[in-house]
Protein backbone atom coordinates (compact mmCIF):
# COMPACT_ATOMS: atom_id res chain seq x y z
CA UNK A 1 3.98 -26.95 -6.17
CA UNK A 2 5.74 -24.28 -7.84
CA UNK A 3 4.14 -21.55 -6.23
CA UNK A 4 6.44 -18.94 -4.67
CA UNK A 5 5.35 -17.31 -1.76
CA UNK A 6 5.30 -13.43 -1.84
CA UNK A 7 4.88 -10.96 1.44
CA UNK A 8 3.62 -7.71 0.78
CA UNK A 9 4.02 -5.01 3.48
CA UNK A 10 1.43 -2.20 3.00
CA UNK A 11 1.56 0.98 3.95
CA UNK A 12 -1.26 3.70 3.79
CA UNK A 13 -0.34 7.53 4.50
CA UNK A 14 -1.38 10.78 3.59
CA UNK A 15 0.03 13.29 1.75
CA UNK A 16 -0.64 17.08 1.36
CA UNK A 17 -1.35 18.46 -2.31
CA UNK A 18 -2.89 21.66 -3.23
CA UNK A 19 -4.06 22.22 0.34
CA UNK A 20 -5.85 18.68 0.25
CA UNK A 21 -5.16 16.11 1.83
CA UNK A 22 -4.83 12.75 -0.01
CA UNK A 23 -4.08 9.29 0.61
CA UNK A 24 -1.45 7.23 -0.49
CA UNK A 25 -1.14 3.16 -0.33
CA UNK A 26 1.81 1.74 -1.29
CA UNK A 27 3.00 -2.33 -1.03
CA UNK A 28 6.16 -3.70 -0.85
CA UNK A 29 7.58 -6.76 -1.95
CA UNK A 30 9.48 -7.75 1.61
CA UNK A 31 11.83 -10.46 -0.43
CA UNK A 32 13.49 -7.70 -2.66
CA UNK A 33 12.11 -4.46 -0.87
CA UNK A 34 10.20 -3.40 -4.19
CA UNK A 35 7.04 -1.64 -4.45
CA UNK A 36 4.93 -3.81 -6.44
CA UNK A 37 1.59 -1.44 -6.41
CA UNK A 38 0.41 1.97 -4.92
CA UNK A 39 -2.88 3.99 -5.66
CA UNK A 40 -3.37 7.62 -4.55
CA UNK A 41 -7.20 8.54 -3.82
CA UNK A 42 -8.69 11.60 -2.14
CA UNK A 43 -10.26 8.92 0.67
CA UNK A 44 -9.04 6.12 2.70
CA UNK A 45 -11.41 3.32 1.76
CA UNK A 46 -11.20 -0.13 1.13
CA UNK A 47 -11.13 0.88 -2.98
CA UNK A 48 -7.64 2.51 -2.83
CA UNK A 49 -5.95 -0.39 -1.06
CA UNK A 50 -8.07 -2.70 -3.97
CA UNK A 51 -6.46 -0.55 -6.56
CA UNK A 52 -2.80 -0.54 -5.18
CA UNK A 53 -3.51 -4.14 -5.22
CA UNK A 54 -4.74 -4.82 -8.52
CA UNK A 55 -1.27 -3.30 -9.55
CA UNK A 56 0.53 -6.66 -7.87
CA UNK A 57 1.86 -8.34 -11.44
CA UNK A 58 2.70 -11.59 -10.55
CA UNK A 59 0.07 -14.53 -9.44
CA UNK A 60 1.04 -15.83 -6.37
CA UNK A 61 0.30 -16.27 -3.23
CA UNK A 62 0.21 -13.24 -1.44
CA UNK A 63 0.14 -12.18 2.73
CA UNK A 64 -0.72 -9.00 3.69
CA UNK A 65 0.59 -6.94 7.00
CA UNK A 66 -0.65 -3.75 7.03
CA UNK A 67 0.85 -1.28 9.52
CA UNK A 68 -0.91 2.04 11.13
CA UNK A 69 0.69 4.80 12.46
CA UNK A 70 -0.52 7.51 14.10
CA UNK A 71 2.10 10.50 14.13
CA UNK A 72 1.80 13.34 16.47
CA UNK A 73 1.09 16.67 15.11
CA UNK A 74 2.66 19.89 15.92
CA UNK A 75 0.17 23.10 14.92
């Protein structure tokens, strides 16, 4: 009924700081390609993504897609 649909896109990475490594989770918004949330924690659990999404304003309906990655690395 009035209810618009939103599609997040999420996207979890790390990050280099301070010779750490940290990871980062941000979510788009795919209708107007904004980030609507992102949390940066020093491990990839199930908490950060909770926290990026806590950040989501709106109350709607929301889908998920998350994508992985695995880039090679040069040493």
């Amino acid at each position: 009924m009035g209810d618009k649909k939103q599609i997040v896109v999420a996207d979890l990475t790390y990050i280099r700081v301070n010779q750490r490594w940290n990871y980062l989770c941000v979510l788009v918004n795919l209708s107007d390609r904004q980030i609507v949330g992102y949390h940066i924690g020093k491990h990839k659990t199930a908490k950060l993504v909770m926290s990026a999404l806590s950040q989501i304003k709106q109350p709607t309906i929301i889908e998920i897609e998350f994508i992985s990655f695995r880039p090679r690395v040069r040493v």
